[in-house]
C-alpha atoms as a PDB file:
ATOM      1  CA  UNK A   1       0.000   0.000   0.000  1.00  0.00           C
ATOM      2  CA  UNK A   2       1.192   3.258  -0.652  1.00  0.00           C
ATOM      3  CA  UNK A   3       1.474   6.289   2.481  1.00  0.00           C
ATOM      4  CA  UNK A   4       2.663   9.257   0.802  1.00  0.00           C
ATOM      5  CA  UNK A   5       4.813  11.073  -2.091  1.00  0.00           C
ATOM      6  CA  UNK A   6       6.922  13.766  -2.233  1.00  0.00           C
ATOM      7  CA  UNK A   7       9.287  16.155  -4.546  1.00  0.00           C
ATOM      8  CA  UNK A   8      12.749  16.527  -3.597  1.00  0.00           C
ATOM      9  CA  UNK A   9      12.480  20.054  -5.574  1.00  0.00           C
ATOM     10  CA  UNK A  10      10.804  22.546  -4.800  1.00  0.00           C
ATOM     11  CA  UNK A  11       9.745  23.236  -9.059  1.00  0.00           C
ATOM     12  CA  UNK A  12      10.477  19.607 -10.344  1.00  0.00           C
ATOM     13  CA  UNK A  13      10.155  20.667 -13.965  1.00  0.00           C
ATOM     14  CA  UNK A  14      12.899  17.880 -14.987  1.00  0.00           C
ATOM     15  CA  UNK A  15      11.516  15.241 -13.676  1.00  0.00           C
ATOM     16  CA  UNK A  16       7.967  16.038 -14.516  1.00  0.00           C
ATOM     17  CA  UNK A  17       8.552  16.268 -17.667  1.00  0.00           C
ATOM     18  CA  UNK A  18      10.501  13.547 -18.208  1.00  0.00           C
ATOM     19  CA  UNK A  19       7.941  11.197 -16.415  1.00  0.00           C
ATOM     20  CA  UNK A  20       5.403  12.131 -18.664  1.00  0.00           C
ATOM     21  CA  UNK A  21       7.094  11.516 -21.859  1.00  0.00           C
ATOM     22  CA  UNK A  22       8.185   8.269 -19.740  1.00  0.00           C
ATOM     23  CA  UNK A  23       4.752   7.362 -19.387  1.00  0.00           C
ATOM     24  CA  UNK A  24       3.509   7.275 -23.207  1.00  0.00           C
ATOM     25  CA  UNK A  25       5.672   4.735 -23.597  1.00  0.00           C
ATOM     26  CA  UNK A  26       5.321   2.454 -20.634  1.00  0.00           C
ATOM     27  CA  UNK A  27       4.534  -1.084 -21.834  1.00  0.00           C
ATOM     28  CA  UNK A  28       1.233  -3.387 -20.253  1.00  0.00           C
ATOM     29  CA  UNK A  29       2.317  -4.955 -17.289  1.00  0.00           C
ATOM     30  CA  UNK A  30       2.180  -8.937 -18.054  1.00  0.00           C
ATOM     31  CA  UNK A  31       1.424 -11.418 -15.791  1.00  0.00           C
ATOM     32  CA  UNK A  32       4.121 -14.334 -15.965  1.00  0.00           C
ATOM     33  CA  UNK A  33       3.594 -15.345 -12.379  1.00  0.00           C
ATOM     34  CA  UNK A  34       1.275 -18.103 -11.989  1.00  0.00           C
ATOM     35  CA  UNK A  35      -0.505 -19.545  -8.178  1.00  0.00           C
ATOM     36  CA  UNK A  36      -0.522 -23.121  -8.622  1.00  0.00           C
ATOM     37  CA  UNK A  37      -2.639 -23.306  -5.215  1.00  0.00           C
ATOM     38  CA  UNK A  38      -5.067 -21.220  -5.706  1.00  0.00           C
ATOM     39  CA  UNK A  39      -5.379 -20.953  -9.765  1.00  0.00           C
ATOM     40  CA  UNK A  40      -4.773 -17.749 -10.856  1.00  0.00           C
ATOM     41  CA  UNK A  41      -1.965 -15.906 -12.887  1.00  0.00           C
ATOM     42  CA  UNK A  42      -0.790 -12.301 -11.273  1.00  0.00           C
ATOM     43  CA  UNK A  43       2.433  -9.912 -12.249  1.00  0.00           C
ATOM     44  CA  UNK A  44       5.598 -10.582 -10.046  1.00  0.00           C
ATOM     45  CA  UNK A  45       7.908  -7.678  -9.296  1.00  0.00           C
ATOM     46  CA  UNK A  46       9.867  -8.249 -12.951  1.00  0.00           C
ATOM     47  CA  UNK A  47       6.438  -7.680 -14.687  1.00  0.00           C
ATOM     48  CA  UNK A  48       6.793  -4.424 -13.968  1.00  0.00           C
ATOM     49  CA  UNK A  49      10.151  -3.287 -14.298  1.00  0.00           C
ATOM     50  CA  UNK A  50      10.113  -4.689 -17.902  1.00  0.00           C
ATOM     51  CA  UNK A  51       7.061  -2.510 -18.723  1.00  0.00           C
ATOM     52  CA  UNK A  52       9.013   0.504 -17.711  1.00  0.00           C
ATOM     53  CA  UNK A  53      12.736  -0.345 -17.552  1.00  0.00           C
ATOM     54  CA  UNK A  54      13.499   0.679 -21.275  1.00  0.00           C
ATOM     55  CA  UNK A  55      10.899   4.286 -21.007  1.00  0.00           C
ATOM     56  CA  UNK A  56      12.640   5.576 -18.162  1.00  0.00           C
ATOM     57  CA  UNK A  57      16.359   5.132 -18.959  1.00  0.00           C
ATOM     58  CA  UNK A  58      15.731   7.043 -22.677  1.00  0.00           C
ATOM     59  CA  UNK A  59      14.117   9.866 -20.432  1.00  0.00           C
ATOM     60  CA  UNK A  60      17.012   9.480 -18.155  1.00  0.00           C
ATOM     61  CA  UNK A  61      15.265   8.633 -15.352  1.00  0.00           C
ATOM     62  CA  UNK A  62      16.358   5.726 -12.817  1.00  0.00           C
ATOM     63  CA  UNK A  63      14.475   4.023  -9.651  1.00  0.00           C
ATOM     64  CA  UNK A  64      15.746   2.788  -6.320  1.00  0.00           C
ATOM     65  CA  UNK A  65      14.450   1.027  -3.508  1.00  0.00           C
ATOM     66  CA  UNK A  66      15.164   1.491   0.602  1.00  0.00           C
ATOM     67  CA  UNK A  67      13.950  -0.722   3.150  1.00  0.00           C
ATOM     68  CA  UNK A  68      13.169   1.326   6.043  1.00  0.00           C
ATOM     69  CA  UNK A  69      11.404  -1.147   8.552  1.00  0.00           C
ATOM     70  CA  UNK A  70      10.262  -4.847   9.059  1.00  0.00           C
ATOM     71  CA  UNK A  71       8.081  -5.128  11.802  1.00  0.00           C
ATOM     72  CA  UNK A  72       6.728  -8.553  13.051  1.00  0.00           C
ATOM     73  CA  UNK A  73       2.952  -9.158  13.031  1.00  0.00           C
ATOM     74  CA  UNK A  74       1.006 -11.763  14.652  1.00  0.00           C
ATOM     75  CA  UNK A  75       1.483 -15.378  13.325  1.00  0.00           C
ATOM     76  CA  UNK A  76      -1.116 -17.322  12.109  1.00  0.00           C
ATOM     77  CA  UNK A  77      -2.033 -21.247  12.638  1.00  0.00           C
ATOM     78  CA  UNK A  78      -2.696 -23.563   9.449  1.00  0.00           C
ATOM     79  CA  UNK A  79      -5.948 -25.354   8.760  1.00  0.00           C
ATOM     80  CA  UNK A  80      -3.331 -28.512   8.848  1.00  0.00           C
ATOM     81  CA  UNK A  81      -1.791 -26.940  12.602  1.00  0.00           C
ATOM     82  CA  UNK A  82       0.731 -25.645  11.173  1.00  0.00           C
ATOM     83  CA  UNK A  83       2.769 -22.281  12.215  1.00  0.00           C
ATOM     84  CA  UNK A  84       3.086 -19.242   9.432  1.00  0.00           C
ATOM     85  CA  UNK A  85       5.138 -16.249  10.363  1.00  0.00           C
ATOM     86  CA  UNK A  86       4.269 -12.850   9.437  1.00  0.00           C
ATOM     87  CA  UNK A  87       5.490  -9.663   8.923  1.00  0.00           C
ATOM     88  CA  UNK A  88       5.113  -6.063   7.430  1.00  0.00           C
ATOM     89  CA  UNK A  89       7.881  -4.350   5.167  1.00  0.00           C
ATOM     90  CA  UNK A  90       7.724  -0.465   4.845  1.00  0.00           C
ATOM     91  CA  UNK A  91       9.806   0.721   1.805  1.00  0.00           C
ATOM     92  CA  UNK A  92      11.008   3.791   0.449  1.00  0.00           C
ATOM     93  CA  UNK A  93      10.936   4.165  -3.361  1.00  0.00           C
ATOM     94  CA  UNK A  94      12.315   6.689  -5.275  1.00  0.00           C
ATOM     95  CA  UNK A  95      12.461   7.921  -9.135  1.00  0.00           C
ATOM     96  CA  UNK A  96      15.488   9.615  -9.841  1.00  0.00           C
ATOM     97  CA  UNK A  97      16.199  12.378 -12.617  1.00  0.00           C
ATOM     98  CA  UNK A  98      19.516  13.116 -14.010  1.00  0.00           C
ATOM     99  CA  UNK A  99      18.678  16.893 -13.025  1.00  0.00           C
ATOM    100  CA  UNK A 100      19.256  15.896  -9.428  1.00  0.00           C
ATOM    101  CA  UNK A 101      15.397  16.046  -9.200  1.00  0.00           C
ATOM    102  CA  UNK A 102      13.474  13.282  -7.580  1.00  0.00           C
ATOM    103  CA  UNK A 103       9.953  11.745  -6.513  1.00  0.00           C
ATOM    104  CA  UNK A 104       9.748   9.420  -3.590  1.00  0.00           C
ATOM    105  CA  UNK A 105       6.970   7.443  -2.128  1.00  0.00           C
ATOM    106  CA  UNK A 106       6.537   5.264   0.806  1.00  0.00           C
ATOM    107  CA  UNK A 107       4.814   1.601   0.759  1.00  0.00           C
ATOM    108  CA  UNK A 108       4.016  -1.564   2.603  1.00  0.00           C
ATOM    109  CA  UNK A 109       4.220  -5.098   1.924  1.00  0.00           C
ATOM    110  CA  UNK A 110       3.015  -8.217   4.305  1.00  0.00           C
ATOM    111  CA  UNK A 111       4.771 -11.862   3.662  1.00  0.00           C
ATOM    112  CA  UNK A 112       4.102 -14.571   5.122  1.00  0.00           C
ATOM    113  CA  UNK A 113       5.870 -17.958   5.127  1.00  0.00           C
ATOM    114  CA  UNK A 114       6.579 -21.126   7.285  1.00  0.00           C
ATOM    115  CA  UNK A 115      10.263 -20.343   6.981  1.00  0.00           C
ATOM    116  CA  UNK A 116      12.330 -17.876   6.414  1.00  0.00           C
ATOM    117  CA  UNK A 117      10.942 -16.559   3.550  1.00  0.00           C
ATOM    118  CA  UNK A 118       8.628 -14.545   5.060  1.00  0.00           C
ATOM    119  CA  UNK A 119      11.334 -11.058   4.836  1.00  0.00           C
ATOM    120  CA  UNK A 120      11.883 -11.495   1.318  1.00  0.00           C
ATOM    121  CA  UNK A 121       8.042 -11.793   0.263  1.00  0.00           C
ATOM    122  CA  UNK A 122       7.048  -8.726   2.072  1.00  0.00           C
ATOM    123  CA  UNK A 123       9.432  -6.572   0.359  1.00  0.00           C
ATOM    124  CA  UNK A 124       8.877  -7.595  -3.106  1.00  0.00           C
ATOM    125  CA  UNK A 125       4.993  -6.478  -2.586  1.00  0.00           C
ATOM    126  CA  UNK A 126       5.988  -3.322  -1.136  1.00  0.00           C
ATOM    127  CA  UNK A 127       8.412  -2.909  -3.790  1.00  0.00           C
ATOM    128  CA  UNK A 128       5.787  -3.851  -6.731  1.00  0.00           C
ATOM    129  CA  UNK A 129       2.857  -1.578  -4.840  1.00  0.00           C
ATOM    130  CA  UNK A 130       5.422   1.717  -4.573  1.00  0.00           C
ATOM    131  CA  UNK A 131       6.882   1.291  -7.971  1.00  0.00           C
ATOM    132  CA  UNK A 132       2.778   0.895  -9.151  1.00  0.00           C
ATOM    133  CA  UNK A 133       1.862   3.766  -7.060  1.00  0.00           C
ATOM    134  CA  UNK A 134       4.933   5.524  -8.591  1.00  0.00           C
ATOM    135  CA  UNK A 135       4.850   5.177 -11.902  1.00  0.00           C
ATOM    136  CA  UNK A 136       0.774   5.359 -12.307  1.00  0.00           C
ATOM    137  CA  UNK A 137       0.985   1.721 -13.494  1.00  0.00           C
ATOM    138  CA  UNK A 138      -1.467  -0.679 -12.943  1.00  0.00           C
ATOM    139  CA  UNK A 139      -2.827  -4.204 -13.855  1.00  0.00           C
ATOM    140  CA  UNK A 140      -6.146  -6.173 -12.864  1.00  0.00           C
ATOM    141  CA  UNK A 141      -4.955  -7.514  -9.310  1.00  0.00           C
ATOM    142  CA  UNK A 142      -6.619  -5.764  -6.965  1.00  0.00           C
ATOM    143  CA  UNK A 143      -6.381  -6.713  -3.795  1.00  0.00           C
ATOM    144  CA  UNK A 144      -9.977  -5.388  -2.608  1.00  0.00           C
ATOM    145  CA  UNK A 145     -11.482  -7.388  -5.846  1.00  0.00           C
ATOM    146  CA  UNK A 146     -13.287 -10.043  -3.796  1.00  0.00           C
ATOM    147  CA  UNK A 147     -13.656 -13.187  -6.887  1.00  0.00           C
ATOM    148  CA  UNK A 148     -13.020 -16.500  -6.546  1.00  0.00           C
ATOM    149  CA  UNK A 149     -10.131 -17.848  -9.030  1.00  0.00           C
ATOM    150  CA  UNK A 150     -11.733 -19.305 -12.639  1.00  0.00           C
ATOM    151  CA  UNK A 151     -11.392 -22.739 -11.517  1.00  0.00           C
ATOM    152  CA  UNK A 152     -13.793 -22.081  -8.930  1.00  0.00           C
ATOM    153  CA  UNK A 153     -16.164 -20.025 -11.275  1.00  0.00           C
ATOM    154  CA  UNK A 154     -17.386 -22.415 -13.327  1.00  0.00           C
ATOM    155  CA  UNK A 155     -20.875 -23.324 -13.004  1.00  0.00           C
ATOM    156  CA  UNK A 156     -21.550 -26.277 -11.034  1.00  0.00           C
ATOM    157  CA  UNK A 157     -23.803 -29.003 -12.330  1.00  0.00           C
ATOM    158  CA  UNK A 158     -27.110 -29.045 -10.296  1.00  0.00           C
ATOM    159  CA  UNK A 159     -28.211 -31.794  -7.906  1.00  0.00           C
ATOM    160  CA  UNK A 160     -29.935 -34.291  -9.755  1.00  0.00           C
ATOM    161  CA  UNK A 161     -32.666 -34.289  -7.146  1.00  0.00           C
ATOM    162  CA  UNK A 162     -33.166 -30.819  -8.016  1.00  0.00           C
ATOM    163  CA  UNK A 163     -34.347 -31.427 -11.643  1.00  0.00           C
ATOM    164  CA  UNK A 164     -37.325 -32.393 -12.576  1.00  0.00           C
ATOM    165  CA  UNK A 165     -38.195 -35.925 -14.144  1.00  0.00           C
ATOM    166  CA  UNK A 166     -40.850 -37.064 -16.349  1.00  0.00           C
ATOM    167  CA  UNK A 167     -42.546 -39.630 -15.402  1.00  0.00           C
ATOM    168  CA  UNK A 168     -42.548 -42.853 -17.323  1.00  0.00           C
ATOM    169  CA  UNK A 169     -44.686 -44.328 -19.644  1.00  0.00           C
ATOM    170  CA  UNK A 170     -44.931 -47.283 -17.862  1.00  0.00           C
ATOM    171  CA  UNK A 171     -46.739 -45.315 -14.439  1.00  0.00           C
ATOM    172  CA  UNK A 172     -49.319 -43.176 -16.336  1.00  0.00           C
ATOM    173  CA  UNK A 173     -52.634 -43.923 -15.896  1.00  0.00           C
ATOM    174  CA  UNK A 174     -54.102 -46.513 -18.337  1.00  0.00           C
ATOM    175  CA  UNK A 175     -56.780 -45.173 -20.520  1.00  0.00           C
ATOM    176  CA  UNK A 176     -59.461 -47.212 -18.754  1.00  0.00           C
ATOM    177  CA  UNK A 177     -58.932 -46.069 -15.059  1.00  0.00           C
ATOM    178  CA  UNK A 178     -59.288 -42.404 -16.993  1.00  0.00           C
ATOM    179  CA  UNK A 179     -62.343 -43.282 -18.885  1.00  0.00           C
ATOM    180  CA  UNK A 180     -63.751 -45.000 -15.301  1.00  0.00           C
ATOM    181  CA  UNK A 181     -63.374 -41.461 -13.570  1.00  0.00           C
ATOM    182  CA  UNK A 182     -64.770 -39.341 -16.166  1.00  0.00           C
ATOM    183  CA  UNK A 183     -67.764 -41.851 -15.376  1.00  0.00           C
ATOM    184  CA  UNK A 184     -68.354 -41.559 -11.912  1.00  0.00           C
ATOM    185  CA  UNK A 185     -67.483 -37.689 -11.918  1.00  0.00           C
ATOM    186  CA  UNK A 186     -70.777 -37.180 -14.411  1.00  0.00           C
ATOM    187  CA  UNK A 187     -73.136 -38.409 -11.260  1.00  0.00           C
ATOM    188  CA  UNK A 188     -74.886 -35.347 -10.340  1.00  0.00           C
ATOM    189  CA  UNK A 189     -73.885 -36.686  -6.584  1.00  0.00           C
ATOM    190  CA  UNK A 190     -70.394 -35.596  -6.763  1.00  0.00           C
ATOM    191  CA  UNK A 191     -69.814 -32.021  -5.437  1.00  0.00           C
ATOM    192  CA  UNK A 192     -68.762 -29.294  -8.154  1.00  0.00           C
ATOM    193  CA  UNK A 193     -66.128 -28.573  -6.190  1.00  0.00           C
ATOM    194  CA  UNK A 194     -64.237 -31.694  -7.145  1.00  0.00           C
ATOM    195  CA  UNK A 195     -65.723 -31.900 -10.700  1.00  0.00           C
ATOM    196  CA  UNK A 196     -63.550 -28.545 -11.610  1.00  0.00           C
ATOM    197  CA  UNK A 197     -60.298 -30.061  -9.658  1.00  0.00           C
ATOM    198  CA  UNK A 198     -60.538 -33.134 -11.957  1.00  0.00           C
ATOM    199  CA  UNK A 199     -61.595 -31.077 -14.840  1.00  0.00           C
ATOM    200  CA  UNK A 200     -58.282 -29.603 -14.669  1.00  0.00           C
ATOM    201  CA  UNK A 201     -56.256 -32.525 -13.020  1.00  0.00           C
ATOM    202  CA  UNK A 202     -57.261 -34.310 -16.638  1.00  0.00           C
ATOM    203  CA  UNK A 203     -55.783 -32.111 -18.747  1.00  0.00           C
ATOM    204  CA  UNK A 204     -51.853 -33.472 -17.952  1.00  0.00           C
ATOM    205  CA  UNK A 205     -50.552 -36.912 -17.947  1.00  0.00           C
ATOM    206  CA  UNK A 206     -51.803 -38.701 -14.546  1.00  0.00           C
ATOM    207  CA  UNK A 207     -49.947 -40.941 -12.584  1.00  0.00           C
ATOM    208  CA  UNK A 208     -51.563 -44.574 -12.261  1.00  0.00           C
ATOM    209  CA  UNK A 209     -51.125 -44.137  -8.792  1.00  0.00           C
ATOM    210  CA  UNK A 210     -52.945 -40.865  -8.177  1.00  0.00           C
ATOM    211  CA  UNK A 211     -55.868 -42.515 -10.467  1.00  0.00           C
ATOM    212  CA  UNK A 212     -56.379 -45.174  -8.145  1.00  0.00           C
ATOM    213  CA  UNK A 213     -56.574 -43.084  -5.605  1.00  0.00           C
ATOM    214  CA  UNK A 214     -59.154 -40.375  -6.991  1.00  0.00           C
ATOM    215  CA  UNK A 215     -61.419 -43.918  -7.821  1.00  0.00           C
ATOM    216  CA  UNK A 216     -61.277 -45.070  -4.405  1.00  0.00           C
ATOM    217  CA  UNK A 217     -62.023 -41.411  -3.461  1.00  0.00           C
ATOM    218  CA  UNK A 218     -65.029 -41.239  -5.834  1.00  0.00           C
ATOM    219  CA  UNK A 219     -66.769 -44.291  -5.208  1.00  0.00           C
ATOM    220  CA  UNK A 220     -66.756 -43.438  -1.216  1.00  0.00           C
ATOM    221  CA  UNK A 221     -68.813 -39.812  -2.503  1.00  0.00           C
ATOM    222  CA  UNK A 222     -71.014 -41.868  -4.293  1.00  0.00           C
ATOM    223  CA  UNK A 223     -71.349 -44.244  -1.372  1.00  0.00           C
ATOM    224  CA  UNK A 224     -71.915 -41.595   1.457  1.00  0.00           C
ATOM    225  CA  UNK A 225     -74.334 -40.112  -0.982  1.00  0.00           C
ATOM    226  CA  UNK A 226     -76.409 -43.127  -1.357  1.00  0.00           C
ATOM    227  CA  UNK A 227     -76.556 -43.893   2.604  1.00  0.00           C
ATOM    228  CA  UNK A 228     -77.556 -40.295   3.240  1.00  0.00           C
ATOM    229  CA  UNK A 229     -80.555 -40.863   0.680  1.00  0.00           C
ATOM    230  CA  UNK A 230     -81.903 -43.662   2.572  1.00  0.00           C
ATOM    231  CA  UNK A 231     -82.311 -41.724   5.785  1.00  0.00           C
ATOM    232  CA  UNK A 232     -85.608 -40.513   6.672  1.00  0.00           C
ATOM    233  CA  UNK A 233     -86.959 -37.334   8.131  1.00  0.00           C
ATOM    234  CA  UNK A 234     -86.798 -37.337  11.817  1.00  0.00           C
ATOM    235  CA  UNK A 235     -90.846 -37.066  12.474  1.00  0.00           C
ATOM    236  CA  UNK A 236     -91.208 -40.323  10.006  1.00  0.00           C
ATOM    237  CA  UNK A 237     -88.751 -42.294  11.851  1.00  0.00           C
ATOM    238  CA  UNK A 238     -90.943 -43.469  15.446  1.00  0.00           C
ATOM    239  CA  UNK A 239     -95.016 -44.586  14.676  1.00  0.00           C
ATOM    240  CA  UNK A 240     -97.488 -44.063  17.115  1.00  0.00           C
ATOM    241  CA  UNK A 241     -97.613 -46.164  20.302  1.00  0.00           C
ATOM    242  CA  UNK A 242     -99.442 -49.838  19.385  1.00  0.00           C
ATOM    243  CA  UNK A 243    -101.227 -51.873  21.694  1.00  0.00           C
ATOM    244  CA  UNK A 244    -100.302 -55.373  21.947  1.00  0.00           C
ATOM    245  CA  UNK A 245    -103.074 -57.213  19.970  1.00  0.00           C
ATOM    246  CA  UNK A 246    -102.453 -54.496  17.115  1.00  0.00           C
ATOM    247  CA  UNK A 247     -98.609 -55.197  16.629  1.00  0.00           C
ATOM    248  CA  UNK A 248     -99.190 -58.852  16.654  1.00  0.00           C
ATOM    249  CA  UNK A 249    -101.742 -58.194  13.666  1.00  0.00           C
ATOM    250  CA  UNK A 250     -99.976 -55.885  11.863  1.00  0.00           C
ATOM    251  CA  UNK A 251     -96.654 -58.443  12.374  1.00  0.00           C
ATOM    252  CA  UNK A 252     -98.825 -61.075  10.979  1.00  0.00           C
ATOM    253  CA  UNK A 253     -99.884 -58.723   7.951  1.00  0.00           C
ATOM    254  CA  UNK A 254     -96.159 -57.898   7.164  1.00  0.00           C
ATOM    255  CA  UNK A 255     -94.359 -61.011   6.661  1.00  0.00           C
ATOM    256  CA  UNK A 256     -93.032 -61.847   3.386  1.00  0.00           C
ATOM    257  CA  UNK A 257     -91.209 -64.798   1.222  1.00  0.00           C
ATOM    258  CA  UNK A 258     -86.873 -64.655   3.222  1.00  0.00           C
ATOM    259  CA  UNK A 259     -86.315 -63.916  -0.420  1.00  0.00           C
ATOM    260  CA  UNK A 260     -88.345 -60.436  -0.608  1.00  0.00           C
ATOM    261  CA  UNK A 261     -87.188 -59.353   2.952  1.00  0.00           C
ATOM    262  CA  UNK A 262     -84.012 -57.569   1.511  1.00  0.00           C
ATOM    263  CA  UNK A 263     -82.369 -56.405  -1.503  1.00  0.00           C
ATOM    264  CA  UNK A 264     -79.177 -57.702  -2.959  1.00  0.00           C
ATOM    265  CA  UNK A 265     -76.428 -55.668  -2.076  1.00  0.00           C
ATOM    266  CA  UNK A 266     -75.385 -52.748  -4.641  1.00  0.00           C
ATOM    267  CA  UNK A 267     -72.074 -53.917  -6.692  1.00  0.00           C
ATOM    268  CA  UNK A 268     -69.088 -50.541  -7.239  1.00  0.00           C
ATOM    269  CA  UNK A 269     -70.252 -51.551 -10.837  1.00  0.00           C
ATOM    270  CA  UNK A 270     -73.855 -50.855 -10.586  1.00  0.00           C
ATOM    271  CA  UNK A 271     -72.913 -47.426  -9.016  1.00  0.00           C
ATOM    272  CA  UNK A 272     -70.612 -46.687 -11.523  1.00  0.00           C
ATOM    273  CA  UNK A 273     -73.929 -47.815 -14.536  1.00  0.00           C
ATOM    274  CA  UNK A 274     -76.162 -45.824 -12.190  1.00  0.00           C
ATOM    275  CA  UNK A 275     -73.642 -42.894 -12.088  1.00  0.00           C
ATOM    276  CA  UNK A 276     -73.031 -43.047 -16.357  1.00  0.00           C
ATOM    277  CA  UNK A 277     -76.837 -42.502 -16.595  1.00  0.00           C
ATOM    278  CA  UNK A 278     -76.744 -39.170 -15.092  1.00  0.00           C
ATOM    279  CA  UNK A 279     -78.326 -36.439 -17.021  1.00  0.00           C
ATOM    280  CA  UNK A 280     -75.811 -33.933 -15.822  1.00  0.00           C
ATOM    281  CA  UNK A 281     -73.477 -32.056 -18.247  1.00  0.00           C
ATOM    282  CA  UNK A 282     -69.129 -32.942 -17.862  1.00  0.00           C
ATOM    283  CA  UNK A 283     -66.726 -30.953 -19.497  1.00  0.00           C
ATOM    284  CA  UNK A 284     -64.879 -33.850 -21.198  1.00  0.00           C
ATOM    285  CA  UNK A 285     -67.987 -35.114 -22.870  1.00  0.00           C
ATOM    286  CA  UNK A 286     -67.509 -35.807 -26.723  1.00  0.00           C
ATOM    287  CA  UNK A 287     -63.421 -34.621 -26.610  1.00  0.00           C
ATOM    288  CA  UNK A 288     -60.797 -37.462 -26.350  1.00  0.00           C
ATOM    289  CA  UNK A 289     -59.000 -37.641 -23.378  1.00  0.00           C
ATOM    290  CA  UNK A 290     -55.775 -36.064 -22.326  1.00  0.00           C
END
């Protein structure tokens, strides 16, 4: 990072002028450095002296580095346990004119290292940042640029659980259990309500399973509904007190053939034949089915 910069003259004309003729022909910094770890390519300290090294001697100007400080900072600990040292170079660089005219900045550089190479990286970032700052050089690492390296960019597949499957042929609905609940949903007995849910649960491909399941569904309307039909009005369901000798006649009076006493039991396919001979109107009548 760079902390300040300052003319060692009070006009600086020389050196001015020669920086900006300098600068026109600066080259693009390169990046020949590459991050195996991490995956990304970024300009090491020779990046940029080649972009300039050539401009500034033909303008006669020259740069040189000081080390002014190291100063230890507060190691850090490894995801693996391990031990990194750390610590801060500050760095004076200046640009020199043949005048005797001269620009100097101050900058910092952290390294940090298991060994003893910590030193050594800290001043070759303060040494790349001052000569940047410097110079008015610059290239596309920037260290506030929070973005992951390419490898880690690329779009990841998605979950397979997340996309969603057709199902198969083989577990649709077979055109008879469709044709069987168009059927019972034309008896008036079954409640609009679920005559416009299957209305529109008919118009996509239907599970065999979720067919069943309306049927069964169906069939118990139609059965509640026939039960509730039978039941009489409260005031016809107690006669009048009967003396004895009139219940014994009347008992006489009523008996019938076993065989008449009670009706055969209704079959799920005479409900459905009552429930296809229902007047009432369904909105799949005379279409083909989904």
């Amino acid at each position: 990072m760079n902390e300040s910069t300052k003319t060692q003259n009070e006009n600086g004309v020389n050196i001015f002028s020669a920086l900006a003729k300098a600068q026109r022909d600066f080259k693009p910094v390169q990046k020949s450095g590459k991050n195996q770890a991490q995956g990304y390519a970024y300009a090491d300290l020779d990046d940029y002296l080649s972009a300039v090294r050539s401009a500034l001697a033909q303008n006669e100007l020259a740069i040189t580095s000081n080390v002014i400080a190291i100063n230890d900072l507060e190691p850090r600990t490894t995801k693996q346990g391990g031990h990194l040292f750390v610590v801060r170079a500050t760095l004076q660089t200046r640009l020199i004119h043949s005048s005797g005219e001269s620009i100097e900045t101050i900058s910092y550089g952290d390294g940090m290292d298991s060994g003893d190479k910590a030193i050594f990286k800290a001043v070759t970032g303060a040494r790349k940042y001052g000569l940047a700052a410097l110079l008015g050089l610059a290239t596309t690492d920037d260290p506030e640029e929070d973005r992951a390296p390419a490898h880690q960019m690329r779009q990841q597949p998605r979950p397979q659980s997340e996309e969603k499957k057709a199902t198969p042929p083989s577990m649709l609905a077979s055109e008879a259990k469709i044709n069987l609940i168009v059927k019972l949903a034309k008896s008036h007995k079954v409640p609009q309500s679920w005559r416009d849910k299957l209305a529109h649960l008919l118009t996509t491909p239907m599970h065999k399973n979720k067919a069943s399941e309306i049927i069964e569904q169906l069939i118990a309307i139609l059965g509640q509904e026939a039960a509730s039909d039978s039941q009489v009005a409260p005031e016809e369901q107690l006669p009048e007190p009967q003396t004895t000798e009139a219940m014994v006649e009347a008992a006489s009076d009523s008996q019938v053939a076993p065989e008449e006493q009670l009706p055969e039991p209704q079959t799920t396919e005479a409900m459905v034949e009552a429930a296809s001979d229902s007047d009432q109107s369904w909105p799949f009548d005379n279409s083909p089915l989904p």
